[in-house]
N, C-alpha and C. Protein backbone atom coordinates (compact mmCIF):
# COMPACT_ATOMS: atom_id res chain seq x y z
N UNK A 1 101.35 15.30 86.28
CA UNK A 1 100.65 14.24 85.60
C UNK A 1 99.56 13.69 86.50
N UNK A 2 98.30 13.61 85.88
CA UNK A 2 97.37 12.84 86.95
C UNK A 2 97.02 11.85 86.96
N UNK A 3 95.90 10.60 87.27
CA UNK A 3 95.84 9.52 87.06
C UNK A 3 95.07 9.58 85.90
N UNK A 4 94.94 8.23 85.42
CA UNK A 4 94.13 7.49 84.40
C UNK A 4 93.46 6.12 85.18
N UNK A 5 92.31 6.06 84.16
CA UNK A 5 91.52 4.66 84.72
C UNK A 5 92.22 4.07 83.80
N UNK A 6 92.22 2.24 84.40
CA UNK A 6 92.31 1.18 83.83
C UNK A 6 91.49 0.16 84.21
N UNK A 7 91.60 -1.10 83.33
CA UNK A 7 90.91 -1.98 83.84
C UNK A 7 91.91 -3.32 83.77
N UNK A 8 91.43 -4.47 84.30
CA UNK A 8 92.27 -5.19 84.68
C UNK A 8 91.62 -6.32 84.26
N UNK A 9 92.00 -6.40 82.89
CA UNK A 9 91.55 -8.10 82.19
C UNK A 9 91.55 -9.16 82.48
N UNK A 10 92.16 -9.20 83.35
CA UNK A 10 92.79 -10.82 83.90
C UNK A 10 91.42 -11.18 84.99
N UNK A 11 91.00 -10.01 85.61
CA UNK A 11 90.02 -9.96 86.77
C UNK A 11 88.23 -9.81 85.79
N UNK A 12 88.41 -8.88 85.44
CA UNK A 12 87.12 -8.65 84.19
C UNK A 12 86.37 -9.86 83.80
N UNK A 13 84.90 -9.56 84.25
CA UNK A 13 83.75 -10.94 84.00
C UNK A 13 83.29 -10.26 82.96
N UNK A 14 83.26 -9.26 81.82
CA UNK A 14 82.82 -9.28 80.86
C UNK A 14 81.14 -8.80 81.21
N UNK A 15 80.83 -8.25 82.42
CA UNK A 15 79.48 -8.00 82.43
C UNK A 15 78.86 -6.63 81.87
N UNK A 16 79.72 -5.53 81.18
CA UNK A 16 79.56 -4.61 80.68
C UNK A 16 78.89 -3.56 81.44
N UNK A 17 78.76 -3.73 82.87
CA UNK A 17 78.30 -2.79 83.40
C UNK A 17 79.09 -1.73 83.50
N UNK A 18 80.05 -1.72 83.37
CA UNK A 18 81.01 0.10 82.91
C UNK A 18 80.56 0.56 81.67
N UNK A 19 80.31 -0.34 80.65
CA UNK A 19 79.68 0.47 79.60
C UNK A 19 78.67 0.72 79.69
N UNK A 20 77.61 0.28 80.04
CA UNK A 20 76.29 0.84 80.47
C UNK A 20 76.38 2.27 81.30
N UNK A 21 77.43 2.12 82.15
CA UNK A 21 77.53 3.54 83.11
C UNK A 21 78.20 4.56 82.43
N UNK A 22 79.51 4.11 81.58
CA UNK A 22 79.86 5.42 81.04
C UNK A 22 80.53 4.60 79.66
N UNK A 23 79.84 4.77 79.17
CA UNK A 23 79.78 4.54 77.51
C UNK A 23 80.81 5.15 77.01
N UNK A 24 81.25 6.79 77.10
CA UNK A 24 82.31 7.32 76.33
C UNK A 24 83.46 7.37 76.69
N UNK A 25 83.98 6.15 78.13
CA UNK A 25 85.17 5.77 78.38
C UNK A 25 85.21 4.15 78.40
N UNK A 26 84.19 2.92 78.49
CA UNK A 26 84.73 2.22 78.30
C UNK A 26 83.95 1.89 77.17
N UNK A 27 84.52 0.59 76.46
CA UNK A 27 83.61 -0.30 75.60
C UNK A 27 84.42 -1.93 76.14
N UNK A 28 83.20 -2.61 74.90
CA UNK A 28 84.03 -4.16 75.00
C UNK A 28 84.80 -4.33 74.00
N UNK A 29 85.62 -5.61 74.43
CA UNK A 29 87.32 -5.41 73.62
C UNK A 29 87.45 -6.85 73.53
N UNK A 30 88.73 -7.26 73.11
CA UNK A 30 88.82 -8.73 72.77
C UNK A 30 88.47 -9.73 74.22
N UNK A 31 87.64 -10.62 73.53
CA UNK A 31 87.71 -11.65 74.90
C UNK A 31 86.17 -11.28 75.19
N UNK A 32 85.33 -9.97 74.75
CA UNK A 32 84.21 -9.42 75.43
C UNK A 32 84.41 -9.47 76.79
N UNK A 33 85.69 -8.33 77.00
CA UNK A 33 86.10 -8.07 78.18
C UNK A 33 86.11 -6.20 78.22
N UNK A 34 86.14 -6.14 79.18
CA UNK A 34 86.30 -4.38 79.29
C UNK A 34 86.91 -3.54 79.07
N UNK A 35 87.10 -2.65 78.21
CA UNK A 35 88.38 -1.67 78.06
C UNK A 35 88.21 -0.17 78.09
N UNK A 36 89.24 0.72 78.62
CA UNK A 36 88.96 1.76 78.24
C UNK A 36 89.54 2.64 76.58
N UNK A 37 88.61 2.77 76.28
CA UNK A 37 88.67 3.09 75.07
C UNK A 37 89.06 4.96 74.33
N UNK A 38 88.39 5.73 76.05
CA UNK A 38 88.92 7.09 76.37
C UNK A 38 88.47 7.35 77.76
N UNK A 39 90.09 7.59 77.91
CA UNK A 39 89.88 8.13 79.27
C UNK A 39 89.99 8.97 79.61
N UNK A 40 89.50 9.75 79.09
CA UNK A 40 88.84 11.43 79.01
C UNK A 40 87.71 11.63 78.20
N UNK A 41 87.18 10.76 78.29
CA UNK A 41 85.55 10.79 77.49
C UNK A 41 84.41 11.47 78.62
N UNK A 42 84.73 11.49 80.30
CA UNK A 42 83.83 10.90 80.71
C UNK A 42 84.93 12.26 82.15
N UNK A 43 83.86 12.85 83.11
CA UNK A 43 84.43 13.27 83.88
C UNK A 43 84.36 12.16 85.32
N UNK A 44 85.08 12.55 86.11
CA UNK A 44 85.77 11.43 87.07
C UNK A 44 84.44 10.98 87.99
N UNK A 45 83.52 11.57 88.15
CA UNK A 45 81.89 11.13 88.42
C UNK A 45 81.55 9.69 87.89
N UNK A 46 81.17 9.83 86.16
CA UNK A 46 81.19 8.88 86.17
C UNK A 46 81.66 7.36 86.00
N UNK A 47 83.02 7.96 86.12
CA UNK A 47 83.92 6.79 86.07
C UNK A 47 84.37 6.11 87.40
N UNK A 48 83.93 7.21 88.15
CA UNK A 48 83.86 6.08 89.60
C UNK A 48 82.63 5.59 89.82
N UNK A 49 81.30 5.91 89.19
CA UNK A 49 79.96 5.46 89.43
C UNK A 49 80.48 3.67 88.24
N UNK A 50 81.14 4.20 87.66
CA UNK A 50 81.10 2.78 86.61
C UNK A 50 82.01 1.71 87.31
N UNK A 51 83.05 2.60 88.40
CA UNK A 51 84.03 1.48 89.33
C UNK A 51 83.30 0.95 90.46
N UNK A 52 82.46 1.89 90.94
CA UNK A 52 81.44 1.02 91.56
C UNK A 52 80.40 -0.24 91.42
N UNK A 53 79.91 0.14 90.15
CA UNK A 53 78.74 -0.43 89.14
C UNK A 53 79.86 -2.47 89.17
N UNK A 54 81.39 -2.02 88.66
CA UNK A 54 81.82 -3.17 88.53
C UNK A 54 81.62 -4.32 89.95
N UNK A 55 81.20 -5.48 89.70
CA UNK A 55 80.92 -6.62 90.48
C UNK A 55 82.31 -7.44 90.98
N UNK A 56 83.18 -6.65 90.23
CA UNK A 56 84.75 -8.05 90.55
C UNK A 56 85.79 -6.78 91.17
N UNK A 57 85.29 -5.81 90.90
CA UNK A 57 86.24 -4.04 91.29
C UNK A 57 87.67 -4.38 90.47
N UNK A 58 87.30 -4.42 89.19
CA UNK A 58 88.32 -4.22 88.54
C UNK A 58 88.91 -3.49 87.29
N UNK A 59 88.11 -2.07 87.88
CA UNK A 59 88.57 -1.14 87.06
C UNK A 59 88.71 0.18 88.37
N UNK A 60 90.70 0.26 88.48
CA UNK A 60 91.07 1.35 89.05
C UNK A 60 92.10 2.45 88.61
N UNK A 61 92.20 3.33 89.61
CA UNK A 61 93.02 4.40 89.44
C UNK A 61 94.19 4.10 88.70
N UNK A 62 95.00 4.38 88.41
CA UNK A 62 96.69 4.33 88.26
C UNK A 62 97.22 5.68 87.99
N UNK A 63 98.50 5.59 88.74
CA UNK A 63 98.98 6.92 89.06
C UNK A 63 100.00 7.52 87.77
């Protein structure tokens, strides 16, 4: 089994810069907070360019 991204709502400012970076894994979700919506939309490139992109780093790995 390998990892999956998540994101971590509680931490999440709602600035949508993961969706701007990779659109076909996250969107916005209740709260206009961040979610992943597929996490296999998107190869692991740019889903760490979008964990970077985040300002609060709160979208990571889980095993």
């Amino acid at each position: 089994m390998g990892r999956t991204v998540t994101v971590d709502v509680d931490v999440c400012i709602g600035c949508e810069a993961c969706v701007e970076e990779c659109p076909d894994v996250f969107s916005m979700g209740p709260g206009d907070l961040a979610q992943v919506t597929n996490p296999d939309g998107a190869d692991e490139k740019c889903i760490e360019s979008a964990m970077e992109m985040c300002p609060v780093n709160c979208i990571t790995w889980e095993e």
